[in-house]
C-alpha atoms as a PDB file:
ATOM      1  CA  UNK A   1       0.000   0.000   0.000  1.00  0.00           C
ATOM      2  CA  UNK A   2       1.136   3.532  -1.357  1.00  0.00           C
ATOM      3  CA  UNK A   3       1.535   6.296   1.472  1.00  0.00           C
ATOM      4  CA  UNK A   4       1.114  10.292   0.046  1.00  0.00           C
ATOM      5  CA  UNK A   5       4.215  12.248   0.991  1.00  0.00           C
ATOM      6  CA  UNK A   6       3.097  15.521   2.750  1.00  0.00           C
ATOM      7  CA  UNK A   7       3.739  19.160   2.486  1.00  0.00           C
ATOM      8  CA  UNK A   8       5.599  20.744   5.836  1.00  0.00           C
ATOM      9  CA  UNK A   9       2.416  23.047   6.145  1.00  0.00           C
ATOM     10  CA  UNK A  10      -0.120  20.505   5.115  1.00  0.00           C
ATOM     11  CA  UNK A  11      -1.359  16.833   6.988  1.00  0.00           C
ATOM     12  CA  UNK A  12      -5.139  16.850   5.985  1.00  0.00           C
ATOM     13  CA  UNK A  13      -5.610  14.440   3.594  1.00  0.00           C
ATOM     14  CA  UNK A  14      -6.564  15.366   0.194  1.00  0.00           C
ATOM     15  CA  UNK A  15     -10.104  14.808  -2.018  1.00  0.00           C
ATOM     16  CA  UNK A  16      -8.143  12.316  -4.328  1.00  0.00           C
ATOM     17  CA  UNK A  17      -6.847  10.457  -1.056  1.00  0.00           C
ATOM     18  CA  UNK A  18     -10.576  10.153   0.320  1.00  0.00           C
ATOM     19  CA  UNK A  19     -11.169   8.595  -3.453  1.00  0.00           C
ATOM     20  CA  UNK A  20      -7.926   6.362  -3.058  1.00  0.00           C
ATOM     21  CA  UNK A  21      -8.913   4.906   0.288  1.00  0.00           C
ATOM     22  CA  UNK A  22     -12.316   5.625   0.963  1.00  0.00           C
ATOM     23  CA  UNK A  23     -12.798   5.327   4.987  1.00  0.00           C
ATOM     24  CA  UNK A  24     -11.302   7.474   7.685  1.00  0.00           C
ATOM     25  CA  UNK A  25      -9.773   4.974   9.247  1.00  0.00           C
ATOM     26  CA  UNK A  26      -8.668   3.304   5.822  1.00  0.00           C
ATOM     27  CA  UNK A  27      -7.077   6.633   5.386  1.00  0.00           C
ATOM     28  CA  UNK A  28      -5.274   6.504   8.881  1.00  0.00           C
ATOM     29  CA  UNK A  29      -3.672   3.108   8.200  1.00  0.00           C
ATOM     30  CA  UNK A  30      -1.925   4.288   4.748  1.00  0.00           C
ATOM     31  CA  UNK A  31      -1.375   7.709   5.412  1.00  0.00           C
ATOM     32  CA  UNK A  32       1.244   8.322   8.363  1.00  0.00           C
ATOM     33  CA  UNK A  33       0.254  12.093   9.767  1.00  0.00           C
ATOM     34  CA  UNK A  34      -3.414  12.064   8.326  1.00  0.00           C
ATOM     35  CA  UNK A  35      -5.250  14.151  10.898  1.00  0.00           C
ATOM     36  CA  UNK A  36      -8.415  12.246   9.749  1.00  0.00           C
ATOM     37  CA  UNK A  37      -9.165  10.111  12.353  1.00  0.00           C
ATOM     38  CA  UNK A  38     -12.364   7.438  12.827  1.00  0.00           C
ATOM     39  CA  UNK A  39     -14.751   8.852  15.487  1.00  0.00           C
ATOM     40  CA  UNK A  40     -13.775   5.824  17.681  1.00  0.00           C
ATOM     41  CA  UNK A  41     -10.257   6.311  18.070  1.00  0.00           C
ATOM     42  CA  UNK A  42      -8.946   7.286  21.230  1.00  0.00           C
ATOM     43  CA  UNK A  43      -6.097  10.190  20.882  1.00  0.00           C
ATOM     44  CA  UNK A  44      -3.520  11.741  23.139  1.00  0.00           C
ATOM     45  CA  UNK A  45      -2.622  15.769  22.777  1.00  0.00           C
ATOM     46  CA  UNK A  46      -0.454  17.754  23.628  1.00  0.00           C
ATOM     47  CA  UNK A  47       2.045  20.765  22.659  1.00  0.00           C
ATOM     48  CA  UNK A  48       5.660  20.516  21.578  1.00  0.00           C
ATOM     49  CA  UNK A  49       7.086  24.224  23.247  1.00  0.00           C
ATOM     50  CA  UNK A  50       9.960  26.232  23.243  1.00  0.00           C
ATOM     51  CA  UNK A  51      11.335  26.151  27.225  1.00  0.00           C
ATOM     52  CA  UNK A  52      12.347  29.759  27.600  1.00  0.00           C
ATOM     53  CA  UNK A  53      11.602  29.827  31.023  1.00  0.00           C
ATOM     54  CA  UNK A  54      13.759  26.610  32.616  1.00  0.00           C
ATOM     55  CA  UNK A  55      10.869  25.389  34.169  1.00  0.00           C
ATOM     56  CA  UNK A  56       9.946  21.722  34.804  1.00  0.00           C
ATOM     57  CA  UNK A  57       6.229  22.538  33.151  1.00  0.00           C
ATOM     58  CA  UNK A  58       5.508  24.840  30.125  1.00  0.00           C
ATOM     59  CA  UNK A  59       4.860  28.571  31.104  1.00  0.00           C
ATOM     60  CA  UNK A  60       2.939  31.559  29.906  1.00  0.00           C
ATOM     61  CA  UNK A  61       6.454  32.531  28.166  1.00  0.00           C
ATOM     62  CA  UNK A  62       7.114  29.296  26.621  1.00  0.00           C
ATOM     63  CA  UNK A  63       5.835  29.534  22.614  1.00  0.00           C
ATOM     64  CA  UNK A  64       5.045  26.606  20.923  1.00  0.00           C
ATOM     65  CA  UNK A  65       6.877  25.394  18.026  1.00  0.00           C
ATOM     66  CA  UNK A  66       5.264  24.682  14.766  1.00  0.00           C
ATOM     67  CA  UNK A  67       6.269  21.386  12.337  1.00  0.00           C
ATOM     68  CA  UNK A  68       7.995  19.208  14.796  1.00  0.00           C
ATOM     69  CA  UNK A  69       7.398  15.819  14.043  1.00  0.00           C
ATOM     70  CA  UNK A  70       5.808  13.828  16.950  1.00  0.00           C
ATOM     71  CA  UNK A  71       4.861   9.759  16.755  1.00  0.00           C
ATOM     72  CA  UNK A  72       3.379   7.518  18.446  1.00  0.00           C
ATOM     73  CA  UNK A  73       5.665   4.829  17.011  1.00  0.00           C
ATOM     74  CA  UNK A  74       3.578   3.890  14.050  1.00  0.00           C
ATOM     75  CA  UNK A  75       1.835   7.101  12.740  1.00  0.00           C
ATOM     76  CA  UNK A  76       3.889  10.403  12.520  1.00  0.00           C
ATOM     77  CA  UNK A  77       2.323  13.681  12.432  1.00  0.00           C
ATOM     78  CA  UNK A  78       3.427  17.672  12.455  1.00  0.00           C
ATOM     79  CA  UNK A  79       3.080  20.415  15.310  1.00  0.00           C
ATOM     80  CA  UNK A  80       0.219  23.618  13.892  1.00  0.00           C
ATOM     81  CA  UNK A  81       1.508  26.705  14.108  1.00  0.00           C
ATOM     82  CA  UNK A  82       0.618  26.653  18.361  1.00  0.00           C
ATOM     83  CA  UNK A  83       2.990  23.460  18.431  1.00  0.00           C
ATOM     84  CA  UNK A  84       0.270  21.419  18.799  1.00  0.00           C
ATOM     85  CA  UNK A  85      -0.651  17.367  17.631  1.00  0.00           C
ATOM     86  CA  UNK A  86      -2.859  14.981  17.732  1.00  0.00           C
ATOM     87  CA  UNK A  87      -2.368  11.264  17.238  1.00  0.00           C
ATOM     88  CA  UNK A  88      -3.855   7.904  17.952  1.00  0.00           C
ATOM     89  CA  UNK A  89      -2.991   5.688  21.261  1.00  0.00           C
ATOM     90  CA  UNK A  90      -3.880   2.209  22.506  1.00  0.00           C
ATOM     91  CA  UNK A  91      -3.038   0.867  25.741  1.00  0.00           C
ATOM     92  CA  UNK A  92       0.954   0.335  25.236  1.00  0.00           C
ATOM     93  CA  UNK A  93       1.961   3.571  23.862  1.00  0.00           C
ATOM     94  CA  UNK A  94       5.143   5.251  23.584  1.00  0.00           C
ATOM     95  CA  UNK A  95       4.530   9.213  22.223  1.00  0.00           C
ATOM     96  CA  UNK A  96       7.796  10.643  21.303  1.00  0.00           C
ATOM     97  CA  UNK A  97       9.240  13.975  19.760  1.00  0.00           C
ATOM     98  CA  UNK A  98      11.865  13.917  16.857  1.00  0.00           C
ATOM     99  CA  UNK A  99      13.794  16.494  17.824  1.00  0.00           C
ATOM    100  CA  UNK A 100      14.671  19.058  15.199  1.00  0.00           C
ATOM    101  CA  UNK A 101      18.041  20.708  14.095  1.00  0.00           C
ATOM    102  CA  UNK A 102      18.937  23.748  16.350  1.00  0.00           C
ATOM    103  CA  UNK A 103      16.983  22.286  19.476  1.00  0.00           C
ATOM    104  CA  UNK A 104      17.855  20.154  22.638  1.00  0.00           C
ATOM    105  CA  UNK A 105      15.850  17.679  24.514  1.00  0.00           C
ATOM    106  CA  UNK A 106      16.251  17.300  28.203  1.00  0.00           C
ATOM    107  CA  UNK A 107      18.150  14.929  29.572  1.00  0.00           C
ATOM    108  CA  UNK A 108      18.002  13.609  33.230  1.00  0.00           C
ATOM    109  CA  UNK A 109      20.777  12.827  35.416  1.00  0.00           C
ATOM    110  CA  UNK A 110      22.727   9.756  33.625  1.00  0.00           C
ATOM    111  CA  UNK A 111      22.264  12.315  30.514  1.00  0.00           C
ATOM    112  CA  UNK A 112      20.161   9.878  28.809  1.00  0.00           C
ATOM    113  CA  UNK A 113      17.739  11.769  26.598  1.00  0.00           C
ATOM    114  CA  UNK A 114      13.947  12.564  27.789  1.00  0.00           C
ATOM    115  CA  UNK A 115      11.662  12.684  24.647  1.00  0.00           C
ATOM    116  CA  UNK A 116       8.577  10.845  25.056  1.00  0.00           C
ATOM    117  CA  UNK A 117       5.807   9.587  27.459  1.00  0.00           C
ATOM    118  CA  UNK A 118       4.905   5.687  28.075  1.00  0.00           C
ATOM    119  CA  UNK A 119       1.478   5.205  28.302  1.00  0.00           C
ATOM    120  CA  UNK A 120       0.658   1.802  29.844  1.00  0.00           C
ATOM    121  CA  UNK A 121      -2.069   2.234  32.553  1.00  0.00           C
ATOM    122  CA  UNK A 122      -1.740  -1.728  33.036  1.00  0.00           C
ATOM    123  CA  UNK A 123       1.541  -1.350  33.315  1.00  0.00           C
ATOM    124  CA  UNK A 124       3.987  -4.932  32.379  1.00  0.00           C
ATOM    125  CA  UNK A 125       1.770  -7.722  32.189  1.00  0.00           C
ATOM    126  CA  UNK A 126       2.028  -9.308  35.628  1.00  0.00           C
ATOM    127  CA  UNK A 127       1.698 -12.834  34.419  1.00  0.00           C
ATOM    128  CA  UNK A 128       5.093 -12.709  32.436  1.00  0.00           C
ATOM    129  CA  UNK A 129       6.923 -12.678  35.939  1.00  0.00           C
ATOM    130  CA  UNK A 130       9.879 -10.718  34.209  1.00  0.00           C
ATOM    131  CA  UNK A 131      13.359 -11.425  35.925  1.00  0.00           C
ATOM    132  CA  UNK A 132      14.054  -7.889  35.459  1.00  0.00           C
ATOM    133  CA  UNK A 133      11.541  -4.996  36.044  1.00  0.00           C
ATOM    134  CA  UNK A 134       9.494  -3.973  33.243  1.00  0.00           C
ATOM    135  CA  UNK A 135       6.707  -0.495  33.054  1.00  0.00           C
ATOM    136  CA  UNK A 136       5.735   0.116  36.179  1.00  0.00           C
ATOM    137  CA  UNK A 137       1.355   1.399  35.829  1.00  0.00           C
ATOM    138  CA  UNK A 138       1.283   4.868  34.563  1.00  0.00           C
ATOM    139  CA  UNK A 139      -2.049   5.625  35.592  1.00  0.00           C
ATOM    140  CA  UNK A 140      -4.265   7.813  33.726  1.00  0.00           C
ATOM    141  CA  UNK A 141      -3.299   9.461  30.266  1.00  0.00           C
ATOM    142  CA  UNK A 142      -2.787  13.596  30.909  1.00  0.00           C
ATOM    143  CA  UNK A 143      -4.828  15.638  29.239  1.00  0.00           C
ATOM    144  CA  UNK A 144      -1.847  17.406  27.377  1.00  0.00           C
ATOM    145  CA  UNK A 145       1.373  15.308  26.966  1.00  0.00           C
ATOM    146  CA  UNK A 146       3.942  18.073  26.140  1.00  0.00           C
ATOM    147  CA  UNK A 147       7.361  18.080  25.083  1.00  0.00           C
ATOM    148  CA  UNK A 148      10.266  20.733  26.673  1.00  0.00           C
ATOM    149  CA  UNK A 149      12.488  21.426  23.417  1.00  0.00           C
ATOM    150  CA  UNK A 150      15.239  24.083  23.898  1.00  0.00           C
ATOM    151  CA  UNK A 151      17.304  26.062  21.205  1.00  0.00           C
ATOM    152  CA  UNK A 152      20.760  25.482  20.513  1.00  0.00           C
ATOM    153  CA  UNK A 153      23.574  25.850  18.232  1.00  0.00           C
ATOM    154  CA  UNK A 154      23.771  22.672  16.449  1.00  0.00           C
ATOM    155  CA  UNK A 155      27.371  22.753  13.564  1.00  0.00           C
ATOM    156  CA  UNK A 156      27.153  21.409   9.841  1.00  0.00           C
ATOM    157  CA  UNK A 157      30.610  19.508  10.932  1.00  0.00           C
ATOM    158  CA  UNK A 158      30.351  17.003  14.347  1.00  0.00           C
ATOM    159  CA  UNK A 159      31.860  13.978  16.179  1.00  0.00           C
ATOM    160  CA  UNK A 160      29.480  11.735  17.346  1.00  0.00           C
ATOM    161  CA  UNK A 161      30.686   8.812  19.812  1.00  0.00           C
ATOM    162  CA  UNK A 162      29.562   4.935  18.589  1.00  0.00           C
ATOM    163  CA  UNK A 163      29.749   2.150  21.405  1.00  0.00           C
ATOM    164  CA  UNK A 164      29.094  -1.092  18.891  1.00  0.00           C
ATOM    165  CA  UNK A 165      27.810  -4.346  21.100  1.00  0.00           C
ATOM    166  CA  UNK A 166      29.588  -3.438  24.684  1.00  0.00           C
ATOM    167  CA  UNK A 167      27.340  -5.897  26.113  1.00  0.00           C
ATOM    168  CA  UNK A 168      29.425  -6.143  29.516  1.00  0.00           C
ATOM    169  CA  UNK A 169      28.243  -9.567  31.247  1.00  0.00           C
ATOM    170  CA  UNK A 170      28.839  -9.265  34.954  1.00  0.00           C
ATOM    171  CA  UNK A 171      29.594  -5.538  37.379  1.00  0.00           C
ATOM    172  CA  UNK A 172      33.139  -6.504  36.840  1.00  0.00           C
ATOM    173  CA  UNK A 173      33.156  -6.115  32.919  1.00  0.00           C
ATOM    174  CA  UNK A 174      31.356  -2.942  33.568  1.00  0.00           C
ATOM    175  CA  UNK A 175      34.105  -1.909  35.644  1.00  0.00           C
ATOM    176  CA  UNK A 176      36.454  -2.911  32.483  1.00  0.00           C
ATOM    177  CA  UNK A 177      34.282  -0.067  30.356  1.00  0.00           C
ATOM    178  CA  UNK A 178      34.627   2.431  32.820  1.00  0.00           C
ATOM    179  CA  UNK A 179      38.059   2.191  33.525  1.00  0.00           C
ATOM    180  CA  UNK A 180      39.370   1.067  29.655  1.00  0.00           C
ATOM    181  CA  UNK A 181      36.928   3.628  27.213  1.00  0.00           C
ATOM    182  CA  UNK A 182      35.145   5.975  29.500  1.00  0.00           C
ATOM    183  CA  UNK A 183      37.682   7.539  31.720  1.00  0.00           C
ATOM    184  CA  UNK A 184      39.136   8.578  28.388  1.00  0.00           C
ATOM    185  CA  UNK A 185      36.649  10.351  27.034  1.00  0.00           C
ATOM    186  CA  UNK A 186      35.423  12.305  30.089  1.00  0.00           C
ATOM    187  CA  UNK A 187      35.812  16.168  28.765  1.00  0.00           C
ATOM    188  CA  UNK A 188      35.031  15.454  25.192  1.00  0.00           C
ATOM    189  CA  UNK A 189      33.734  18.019  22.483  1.00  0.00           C
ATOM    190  CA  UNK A 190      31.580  15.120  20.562  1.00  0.00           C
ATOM    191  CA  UNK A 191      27.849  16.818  19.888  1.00  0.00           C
ATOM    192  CA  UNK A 192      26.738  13.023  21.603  1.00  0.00           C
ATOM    193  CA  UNK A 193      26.848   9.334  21.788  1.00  0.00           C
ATOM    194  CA  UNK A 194      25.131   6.397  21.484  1.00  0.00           C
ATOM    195  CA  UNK A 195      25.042   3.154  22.304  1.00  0.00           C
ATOM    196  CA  UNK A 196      23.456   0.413  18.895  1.00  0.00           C
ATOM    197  CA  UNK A 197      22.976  -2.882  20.739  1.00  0.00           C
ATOM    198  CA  UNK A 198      23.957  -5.489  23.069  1.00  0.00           C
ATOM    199  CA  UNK A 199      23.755  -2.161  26.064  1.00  0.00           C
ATOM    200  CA  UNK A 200      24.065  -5.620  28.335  1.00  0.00           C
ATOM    201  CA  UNK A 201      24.814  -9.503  27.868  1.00  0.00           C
ATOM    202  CA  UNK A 202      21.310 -10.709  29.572  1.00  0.00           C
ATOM    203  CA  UNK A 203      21.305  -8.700  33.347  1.00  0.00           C
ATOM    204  CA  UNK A 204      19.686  -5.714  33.031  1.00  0.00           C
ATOM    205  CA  UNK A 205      19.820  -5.425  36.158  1.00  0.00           C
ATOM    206  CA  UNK A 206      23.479  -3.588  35.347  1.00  0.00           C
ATOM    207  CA  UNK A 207      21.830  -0.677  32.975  1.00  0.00           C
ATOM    208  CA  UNK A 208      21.536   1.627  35.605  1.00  0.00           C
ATOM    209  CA  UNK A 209      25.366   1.178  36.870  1.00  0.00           C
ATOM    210  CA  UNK A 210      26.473   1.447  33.116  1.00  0.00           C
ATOM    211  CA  UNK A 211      24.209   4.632  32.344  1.00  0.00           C
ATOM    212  CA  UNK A 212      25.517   6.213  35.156  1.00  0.00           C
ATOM    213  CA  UNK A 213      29.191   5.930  34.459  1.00  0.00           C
ATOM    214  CA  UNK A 214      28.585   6.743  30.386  1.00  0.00           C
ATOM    215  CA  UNK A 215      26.901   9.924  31.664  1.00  0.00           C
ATOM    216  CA  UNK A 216      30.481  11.313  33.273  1.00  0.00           C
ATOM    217  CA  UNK A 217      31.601  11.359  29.679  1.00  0.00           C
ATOM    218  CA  UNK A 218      28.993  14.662  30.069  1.00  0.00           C
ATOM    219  CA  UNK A 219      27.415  13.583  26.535  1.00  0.00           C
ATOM    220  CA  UNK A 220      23.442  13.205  25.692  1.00  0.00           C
ATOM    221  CA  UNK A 221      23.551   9.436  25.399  1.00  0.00           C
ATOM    222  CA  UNK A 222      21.168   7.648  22.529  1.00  0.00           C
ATOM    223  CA  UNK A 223      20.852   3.966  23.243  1.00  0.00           C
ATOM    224  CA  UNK A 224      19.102   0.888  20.911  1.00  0.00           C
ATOM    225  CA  UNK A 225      18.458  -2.134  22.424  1.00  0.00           C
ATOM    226  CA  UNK A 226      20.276  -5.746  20.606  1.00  0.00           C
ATOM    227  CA  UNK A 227      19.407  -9.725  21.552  1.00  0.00           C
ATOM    228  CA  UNK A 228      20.857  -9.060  24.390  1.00  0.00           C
ATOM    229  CA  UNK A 229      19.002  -6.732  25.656  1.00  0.00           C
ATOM    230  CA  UNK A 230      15.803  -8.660  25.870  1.00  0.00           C
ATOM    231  CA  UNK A 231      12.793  -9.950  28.960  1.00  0.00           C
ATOM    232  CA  UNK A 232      13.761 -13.782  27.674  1.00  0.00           C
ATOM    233  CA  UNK A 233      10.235 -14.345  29.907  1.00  0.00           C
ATOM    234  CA  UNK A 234       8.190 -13.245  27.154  1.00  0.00           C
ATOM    235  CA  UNK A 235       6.814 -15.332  24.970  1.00  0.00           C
ATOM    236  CA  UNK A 236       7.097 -13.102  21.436  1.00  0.00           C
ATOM    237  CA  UNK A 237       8.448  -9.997  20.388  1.00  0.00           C
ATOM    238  CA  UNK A 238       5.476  -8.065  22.080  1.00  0.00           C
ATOM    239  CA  UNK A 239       6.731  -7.564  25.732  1.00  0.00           C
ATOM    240  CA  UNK A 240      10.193  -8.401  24.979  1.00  0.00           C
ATOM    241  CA  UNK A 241      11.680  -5.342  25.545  1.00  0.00           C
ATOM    242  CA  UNK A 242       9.547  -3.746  28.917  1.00  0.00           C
ATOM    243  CA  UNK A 243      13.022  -3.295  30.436  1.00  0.00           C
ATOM    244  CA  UNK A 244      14.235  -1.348  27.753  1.00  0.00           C
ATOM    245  CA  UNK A 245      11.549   0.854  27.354  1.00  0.00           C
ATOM    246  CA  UNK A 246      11.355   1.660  31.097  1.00  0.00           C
ATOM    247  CA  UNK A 247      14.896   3.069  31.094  1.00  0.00           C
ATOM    248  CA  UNK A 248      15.598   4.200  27.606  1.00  0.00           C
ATOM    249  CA  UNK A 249      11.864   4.780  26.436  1.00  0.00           C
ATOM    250  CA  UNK A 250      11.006   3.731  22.566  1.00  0.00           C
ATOM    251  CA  UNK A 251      12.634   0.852  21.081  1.00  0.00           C
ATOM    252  CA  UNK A 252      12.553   2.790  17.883  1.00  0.00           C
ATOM    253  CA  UNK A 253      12.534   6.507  17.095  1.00  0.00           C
ATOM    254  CA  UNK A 254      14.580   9.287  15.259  1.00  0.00           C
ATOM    255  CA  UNK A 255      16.222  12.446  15.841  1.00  0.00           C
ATOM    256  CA  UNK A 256      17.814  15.432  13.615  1.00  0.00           C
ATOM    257  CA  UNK A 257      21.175  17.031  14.392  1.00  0.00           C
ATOM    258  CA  UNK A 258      22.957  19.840  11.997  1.00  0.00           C
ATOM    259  CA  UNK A 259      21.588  18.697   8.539  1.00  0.00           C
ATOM    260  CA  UNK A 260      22.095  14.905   9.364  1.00  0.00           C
ATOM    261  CA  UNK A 261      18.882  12.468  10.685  1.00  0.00           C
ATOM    262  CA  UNK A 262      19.725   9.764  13.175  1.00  0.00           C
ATOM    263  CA  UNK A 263      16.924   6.507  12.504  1.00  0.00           C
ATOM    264  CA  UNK A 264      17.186   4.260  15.432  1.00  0.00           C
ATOM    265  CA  UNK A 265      15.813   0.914  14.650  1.00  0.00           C
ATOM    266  CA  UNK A 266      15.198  -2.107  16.520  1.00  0.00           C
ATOM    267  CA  UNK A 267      15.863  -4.727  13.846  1.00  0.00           C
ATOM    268  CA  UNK A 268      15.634  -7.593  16.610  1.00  0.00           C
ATOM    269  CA  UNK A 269      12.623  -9.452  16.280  1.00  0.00           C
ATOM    270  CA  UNK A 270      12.670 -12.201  19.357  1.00  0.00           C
ATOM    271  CA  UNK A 271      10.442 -15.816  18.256  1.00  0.00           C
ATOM    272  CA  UNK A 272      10.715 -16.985  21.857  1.00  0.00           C
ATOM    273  CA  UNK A 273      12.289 -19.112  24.425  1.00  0.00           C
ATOM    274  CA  UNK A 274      12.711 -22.672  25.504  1.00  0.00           C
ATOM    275  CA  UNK A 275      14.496 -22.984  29.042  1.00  0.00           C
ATOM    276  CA  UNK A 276      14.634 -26.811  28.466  1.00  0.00           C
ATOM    277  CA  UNK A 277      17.284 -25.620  25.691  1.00  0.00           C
ATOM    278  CA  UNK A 278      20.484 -23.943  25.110  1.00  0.00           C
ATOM    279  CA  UNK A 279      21.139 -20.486  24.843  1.00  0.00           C
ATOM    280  CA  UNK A 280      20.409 -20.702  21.480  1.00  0.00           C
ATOM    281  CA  UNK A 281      17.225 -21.259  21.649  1.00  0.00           C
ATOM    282  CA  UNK A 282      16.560 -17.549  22.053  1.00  0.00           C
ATOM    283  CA  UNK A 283      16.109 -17.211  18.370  1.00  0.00           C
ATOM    284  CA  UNK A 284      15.513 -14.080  17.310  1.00  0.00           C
ATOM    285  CA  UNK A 285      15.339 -12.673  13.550  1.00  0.00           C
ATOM    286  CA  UNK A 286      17.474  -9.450  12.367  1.00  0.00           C
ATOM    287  CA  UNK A 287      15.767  -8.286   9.421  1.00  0.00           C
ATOM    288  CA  UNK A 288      18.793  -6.280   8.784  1.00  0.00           C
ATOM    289  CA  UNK A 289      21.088  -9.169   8.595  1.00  0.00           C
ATOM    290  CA  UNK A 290      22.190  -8.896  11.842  1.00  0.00           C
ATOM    291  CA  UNK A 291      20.894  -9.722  15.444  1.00  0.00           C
ATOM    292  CA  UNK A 292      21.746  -6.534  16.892  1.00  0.00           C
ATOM    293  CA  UNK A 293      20.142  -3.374  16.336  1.00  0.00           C
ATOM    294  CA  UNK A 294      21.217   0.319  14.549  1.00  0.00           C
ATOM    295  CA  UNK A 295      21.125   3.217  13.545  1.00  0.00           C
ATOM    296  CA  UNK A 296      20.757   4.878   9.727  1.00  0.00           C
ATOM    297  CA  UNK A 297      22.384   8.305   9.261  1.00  0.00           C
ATOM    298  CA  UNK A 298      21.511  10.801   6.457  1.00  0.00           C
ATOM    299  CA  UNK A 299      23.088  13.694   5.529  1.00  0.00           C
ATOM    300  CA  UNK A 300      20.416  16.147   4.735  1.00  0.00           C
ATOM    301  CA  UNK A 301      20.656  17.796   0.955  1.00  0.00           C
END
């Protein structure tokens, strides 16, 4: 199925794409952005703003910022000119900003970035009995999810740090990361880094250690999850990465920096487990050719 590509000031769907698909929510499933939505689908809000102020919460003096692309994961829409969207949610929802060129998301104290909202009332299914902490309830959906963006000077020309498949196994091998690659590059000018699979071999119960010794480096730090980075308790793909998503938020997403766009994709698709097996029965399928995950880069014209 065909998708129409957009104009930046224009997401309503067109008379010839009514003709072309017929219902709204027809229209919804082949047209990422469409603003037509079926009179039964549930939506979140919200308003992607300019944080002038340094507050926690928008303010009176924070403007909104029109065409920033925000997603819910599957559809993508555009900010109007208030900096507002609209898009579809279920139940198990992550709503995130791509942040443009010349702005800065906020990043919390292990410098890991902050640029959605989980939406999972139910929280991790309880009957998976996950070895490692999955999404904790999150309760009832705001009535404006908003995202804090703040404006900065972003070069043509950067360094950008790449950890490939660290996957440290025990504390000690964590210790080996900090001591071997991070003290040296404490103090450096890179715009940021990022992490593309294999964060951890198996015990996530180590991400928080790790995050918190790759944030001295002082960098924003971008992570993707690889097959070892998965809840091995869940049956399929679906839940497979509850872990993740609690620290590091979406599994997927994308970001702009100078004139270059970062796409972070989870190419890991987990089939399952058997415990009566080896190790290798954790099959998993890398679309990409690989069993860890990425990241695309392009270089904007």
């Amino acid at each position: 199925m065909s998708t129409r590509n957009f104009s930046s000031d224009d997401l309503t769907p067109s008379r010839r794409d009514v003709v072309k698909y017929g219902t709204a929510s027809a229209i919804s499933a082949a047209i990422p952005g469409s603003r037509l939505l079926a009179a039964d689908t549930a939506t979140v809000s919200g308003i992607v703003y300019e944080n002038r102020s340094g507050a926690l919460g928008r303010q009176m003096s924070d403007p909104g910022i029109a065409g920033v692309l925000v997603s819910n994961g599957r559809d993508v829409v555009k900010t109007d000119a208030d900096g507002r969207y609209t898009l579809p949610i279920d139940e198990e929802s992550v709503i995130f900003v791509i942040k443009p060129a010349g702005y800065a998301v906020p990043v919390d104290e292990e410098m890991l970035p902050r640029f959605y909202y989980i939406h999972q009332p139910a929280g991790s299914p309880p009957d998976l009995n996950l070895r490692y902490r999955g999404i904790d309830r999150t309760g009832q959906l705001p009535e404006s999810v908003d995202f804090a963006l703040t404006k900065t000077v972003e070069p043509q020309k950067f360094d950008v740090i790449v950890f490939a498949d660290p996957q440290p196994e025990s504390a000690l091998e964590v210790d080996f990361i900090r001591d071997d690659v991070v003290n040296a590059l404490i103090g450096s000018s890179a715009a940021f880094g990022m992490t593309i699979g294999d964060i951890m071999y198996d015990d996530l119960s180590l991400y928080r250690r790790l995050n918190r010794i790759i944030g001295q480096i002082g960098l924003p730090w971008y992570n993707i999850g690889g097959n070892h980075d998965l809840n091995y308790e869940a049956p399929s793909a679906k839940y497979s990465r509850e872990t993740f998503k609690r620290i590091y938020g979406p599994p997927y997403y994308a970001f702009e920096y100078g004139r270059a766009l970062f796409l972070m994709l989870d190419n890991v698709n987990y089939l399952g487990f058997d415990a009566a097996k080896t190790w290798w029965s954790r099959q998993v399928r890398g679309p990409f050719r690989s069993a860890a995950s990425g990241f695309y880069c392009q270089r904007a014209q």
